[in-house]
C-alpha atoms as a PDB file:
ATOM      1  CA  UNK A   1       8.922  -5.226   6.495  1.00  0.00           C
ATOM      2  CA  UNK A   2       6.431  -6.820   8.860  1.00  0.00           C
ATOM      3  CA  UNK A   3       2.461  -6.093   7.815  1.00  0.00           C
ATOM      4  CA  UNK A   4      -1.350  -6.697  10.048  1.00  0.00           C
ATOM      5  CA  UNK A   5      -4.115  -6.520   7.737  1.00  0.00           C
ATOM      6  CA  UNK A   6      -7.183  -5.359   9.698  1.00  0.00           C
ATOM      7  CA  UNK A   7     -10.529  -6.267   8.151  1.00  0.00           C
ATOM      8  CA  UNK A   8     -13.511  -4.106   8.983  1.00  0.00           C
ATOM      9  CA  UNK A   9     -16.371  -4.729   6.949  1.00  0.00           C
ATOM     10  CA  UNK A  10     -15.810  -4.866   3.108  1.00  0.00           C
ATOM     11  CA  UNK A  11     -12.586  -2.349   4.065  1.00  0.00           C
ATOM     12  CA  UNK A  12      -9.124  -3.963   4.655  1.00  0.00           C
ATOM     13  CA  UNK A  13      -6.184  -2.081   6.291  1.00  0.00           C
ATOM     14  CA  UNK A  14      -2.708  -2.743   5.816  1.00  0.00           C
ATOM     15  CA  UNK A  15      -0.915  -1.462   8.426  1.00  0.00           C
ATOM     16  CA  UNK A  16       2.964  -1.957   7.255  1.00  0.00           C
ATOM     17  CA  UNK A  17       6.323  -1.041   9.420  1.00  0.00           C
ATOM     18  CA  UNK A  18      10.042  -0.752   9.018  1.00  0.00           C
ATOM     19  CA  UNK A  19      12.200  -1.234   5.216  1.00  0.00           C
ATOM     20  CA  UNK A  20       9.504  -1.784   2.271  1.00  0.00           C
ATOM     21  CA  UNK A  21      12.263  -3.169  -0.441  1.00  0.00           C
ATOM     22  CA  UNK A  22      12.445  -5.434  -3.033  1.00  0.00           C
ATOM     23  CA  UNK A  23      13.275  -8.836  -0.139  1.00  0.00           C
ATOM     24  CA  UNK A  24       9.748  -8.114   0.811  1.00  0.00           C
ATOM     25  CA  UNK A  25       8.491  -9.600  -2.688  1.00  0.00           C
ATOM     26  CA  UNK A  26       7.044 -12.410  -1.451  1.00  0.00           C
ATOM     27  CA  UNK A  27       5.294 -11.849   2.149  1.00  0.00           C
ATOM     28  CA  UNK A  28       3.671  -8.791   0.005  1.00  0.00           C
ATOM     29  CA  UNK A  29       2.496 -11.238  -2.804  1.00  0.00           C
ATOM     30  CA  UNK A  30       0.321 -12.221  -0.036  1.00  0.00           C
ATOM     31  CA  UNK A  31      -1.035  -8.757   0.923  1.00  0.00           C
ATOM     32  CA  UNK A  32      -1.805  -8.317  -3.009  1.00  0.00           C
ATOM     33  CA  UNK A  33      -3.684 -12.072  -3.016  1.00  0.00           C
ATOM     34  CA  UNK A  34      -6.105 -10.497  -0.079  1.00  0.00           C
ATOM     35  CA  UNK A  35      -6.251  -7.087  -1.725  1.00  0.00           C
ATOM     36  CA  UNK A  36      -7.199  -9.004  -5.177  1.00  0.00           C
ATOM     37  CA  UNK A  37     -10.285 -10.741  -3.160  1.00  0.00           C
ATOM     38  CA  UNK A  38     -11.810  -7.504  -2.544  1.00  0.00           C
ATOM     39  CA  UNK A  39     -14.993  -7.332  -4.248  1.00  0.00           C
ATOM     40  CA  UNK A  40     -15.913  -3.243  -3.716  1.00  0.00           C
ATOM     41  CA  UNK A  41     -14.753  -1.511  -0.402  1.00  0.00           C
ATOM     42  CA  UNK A  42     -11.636   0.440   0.482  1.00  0.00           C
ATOM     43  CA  UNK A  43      -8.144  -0.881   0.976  1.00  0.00           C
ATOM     44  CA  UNK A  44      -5.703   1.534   2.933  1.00  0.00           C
ATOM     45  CA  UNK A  45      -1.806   0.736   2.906  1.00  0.00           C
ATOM     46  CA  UNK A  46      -0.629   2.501   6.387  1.00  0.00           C
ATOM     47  CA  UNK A  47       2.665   3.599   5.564  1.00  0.00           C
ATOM     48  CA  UNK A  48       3.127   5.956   8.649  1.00  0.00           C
ATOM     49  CA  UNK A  49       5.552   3.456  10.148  1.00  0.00           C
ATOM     50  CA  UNK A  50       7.556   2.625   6.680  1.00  0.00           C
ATOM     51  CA  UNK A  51      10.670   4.065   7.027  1.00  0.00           C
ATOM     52  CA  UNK A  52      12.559   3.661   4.092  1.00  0.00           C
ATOM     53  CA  UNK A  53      11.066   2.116   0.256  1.00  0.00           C
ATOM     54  CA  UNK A  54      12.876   1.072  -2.950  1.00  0.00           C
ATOM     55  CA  UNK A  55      12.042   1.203  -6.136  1.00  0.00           C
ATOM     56  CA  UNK A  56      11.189  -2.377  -6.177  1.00  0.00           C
ATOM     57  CA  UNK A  57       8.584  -1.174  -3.298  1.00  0.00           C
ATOM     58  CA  UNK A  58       6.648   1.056  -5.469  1.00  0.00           C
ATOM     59  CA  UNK A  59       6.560  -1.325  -8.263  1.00  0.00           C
ATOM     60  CA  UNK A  60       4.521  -3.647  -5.510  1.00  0.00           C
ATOM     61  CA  UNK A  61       2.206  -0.854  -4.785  1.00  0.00           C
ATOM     62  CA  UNK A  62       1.345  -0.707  -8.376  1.00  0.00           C
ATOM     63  CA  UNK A  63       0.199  -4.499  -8.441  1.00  0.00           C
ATOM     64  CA  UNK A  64      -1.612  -3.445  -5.412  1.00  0.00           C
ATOM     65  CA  UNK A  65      -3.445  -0.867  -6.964  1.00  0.00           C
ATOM     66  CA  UNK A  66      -4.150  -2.612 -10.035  1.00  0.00           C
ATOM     67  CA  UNK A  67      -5.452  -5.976  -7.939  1.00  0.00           C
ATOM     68  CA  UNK A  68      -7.681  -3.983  -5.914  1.00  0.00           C
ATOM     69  CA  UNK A  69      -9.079  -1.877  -9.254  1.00  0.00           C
ATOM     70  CA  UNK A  70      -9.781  -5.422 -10.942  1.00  0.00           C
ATOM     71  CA  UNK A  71     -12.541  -6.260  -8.257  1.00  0.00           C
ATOM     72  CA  UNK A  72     -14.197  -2.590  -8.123  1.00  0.00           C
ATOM     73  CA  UNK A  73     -12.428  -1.858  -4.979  1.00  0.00           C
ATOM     74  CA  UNK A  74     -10.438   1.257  -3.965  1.00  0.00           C
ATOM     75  CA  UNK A  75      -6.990   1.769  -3.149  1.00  0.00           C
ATOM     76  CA  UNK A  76      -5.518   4.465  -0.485  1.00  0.00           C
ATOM     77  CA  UNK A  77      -2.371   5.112   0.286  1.00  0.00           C
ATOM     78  CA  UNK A  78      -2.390   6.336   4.305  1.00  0.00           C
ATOM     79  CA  UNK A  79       0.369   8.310   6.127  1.00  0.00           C
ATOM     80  CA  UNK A  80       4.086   8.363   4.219  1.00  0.00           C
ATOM     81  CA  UNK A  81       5.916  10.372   5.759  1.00  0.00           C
ATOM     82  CA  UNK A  82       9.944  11.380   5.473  1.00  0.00           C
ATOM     83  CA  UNK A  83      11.892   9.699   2.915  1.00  0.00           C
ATOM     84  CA  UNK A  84       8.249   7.505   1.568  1.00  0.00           C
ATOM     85  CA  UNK A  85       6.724  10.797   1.085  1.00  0.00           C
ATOM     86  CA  UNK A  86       9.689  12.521  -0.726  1.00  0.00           C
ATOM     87  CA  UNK A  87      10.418   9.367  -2.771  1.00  0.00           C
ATOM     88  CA  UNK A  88       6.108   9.790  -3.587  1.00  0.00           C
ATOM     89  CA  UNK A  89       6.914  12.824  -4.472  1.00  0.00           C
ATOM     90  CA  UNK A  90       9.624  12.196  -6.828  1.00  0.00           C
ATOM     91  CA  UNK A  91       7.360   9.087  -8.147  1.00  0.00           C
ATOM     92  CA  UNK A  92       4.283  11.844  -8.808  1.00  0.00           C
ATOM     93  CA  UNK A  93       2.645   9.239  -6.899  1.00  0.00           C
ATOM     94  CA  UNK A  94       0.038  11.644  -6.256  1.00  0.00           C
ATOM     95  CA  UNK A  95      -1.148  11.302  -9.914  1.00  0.00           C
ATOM     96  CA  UNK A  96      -1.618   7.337  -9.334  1.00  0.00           C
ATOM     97  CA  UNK A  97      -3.009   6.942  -5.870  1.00  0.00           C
ATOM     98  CA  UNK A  98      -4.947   8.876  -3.255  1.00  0.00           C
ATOM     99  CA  UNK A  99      -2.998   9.518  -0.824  1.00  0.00           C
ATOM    100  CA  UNK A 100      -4.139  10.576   2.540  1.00  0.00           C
ATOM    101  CA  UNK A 101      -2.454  11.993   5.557  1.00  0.00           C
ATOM    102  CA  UNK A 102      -1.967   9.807   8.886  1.00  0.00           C
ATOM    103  CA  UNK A 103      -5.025   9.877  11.199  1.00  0.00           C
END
């Protein structure tokens, strides 16, 4: 997985790309240490370049969520497509997160 996070304002933007699985632990810690700084705004994950997650992958998204929520910030997932969305799907990861379609 590589990752750019974009900061506009009080928003942040993940944009993420290639295999989101469990050996990406680690670099993604980071991404969930920014997110947890947050205090308000929006933070969008772009998945639209994510080609393939694990289960391991939406645990990490979890934490994600749940950092972001503990500073009064919002989380938005932004543009799975292919296997991410149908694993979403599966997940009823439209009853956790707000997921929005790729710009």
């Amino acid at each position: 997985m590589d990752y750019k996070i974009v900061e506009t304002g009080s928003d942040l933007t993940v944009a993420m790309s290639g295999r989101f699985t469990f050996v990406d632990r680690e670099p993604f810690g980071k991404v969930v240490q920014r997110i947890g700084q947050m205090t308000g705004g929006t933070c969008a994950i772009d998945l639209s370049a994510v080609e393939f997650v694990d289960s391991a992958a939406l645990g990490m998204l979890l934490m994600a969520r749940d950092a972001a929520g503990s500073h009064g910030a919002r989380l938005v997932l932004r543009g799975p497509k292919g296997h991410v969305k149908r694993v979403f799907d599966i997940a009823k990861f439209d009853a956790l997160f707000v997921i929005e379609p790729a710009a």
